[in-house]
Protein backbone atom coordinates (compact mmCIF):
# COMPACT_ATOMS: atom_id res chain seq x y z
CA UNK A 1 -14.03 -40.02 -21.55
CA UNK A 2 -12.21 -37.00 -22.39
CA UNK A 3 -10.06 -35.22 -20.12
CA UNK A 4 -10.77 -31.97 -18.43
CA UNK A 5 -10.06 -29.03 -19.77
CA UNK A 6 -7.19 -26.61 -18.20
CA UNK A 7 -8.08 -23.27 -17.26
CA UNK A 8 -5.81 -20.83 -17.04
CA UNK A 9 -5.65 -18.85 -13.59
CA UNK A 10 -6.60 -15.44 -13.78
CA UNK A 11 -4.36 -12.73 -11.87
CA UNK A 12 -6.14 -9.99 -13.94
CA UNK A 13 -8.86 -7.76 -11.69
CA UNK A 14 -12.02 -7.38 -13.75
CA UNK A 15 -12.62 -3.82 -12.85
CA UNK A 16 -16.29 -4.06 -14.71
CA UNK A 17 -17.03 -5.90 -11.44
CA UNK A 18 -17.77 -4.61 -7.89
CA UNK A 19 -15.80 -7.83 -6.79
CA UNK A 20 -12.82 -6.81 -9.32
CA UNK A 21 -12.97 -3.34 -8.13
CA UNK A 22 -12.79 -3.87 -4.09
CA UNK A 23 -9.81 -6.52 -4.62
CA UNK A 24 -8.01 -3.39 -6.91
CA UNK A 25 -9.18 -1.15 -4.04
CA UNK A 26 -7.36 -3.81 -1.68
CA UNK A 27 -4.53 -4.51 -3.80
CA UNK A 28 -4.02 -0.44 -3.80
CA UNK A 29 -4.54 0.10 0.15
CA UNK A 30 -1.37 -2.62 0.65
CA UNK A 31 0.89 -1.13 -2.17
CA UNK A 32 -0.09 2.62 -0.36
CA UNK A 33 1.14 0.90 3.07
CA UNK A 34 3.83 -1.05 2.68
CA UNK A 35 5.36 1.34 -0.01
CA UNK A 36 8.56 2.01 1.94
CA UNK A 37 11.05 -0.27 1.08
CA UNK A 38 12.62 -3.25 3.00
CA UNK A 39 15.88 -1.96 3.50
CA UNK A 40 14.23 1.62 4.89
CA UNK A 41 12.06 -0.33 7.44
CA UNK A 42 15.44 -2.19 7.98
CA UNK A 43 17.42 0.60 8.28
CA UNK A 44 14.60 2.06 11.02
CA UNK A 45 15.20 -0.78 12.79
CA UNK A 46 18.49 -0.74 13.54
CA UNK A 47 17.96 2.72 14.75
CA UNK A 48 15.68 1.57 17.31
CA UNK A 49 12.85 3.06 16.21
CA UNK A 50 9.57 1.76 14.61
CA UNK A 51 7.98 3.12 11.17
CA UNK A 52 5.07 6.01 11.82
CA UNK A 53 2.59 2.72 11.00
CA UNK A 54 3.88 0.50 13.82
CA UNK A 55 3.67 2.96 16.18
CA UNK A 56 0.17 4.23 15.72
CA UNK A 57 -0.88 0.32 16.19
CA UNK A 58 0.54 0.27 19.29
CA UNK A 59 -0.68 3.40 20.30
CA UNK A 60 -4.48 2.99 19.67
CA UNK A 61 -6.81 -0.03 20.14
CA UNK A 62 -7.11 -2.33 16.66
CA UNK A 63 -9.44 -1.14 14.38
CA UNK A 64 -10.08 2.45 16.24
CA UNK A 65 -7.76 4.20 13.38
CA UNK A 66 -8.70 4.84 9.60
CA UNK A 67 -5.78 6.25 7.27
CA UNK A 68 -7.08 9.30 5.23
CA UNK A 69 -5.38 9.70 2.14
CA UNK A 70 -3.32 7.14 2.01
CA UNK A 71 -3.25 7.44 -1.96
CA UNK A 72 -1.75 11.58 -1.74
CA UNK A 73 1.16 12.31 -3.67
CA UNK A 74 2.99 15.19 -4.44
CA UNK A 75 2.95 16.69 -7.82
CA UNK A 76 6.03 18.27 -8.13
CA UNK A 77 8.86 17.87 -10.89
CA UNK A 78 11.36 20.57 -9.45
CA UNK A 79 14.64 19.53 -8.36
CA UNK A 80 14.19 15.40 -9.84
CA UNK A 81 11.07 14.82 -7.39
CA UNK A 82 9.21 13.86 -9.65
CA UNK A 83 11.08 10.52 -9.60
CA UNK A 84 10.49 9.79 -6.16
CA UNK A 85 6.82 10.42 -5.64
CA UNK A 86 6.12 8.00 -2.28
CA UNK A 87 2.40 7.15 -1.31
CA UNK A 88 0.92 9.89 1.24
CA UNK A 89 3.75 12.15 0.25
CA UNK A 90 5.88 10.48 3.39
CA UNK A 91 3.11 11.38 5.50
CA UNK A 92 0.50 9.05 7.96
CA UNK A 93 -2.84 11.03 8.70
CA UNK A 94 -6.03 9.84 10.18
């Protein structure tokens, strides 16, 4: 008997896929919300305060709030923004 063959695992999305395409669409949604970094949320924190996500989860009931453009950003390259260009240009709308 021969043995069986290895398969590689895949980590690429097949985007020809509708499968492929909602786990990109997924993968996208959690890079758009937890964008900020660590040491920002950390540094909220310590301020006392929560980040504009946490406190719209405990203001409304689960599942009663859907993010609208959570993908916006700015398109400006005056003044070196272009090099800081954060997902729904530092803003939480729904």
């Amino acid at each position: 008997m021969s043995e069986p063959e290895e398969r590689p695992e895949i980590h690429e999305i097949d985007l020809h896929t509708t499968a492929g395409k909602l786990a990109d669409l997924q993968r996208r949604i959690q890079e758009a919300t937890h964008a900020g970094s660590e040491r920002a949320v950390d540094k909220q924190h310590a301020k006392g305060k929560l980040t504009a996500r946490e406190r719209i989860e405990l203001l409304l009931d689960e599942d009663s709030f859907v993010e609208l453009d959570e993908f916006a950003r700015h398109r400006s390259t005056n003044f070196g923004l272009d090099a800081n260009r954060p997902y729904g240009d530092g803003v939480v709308t729904g």
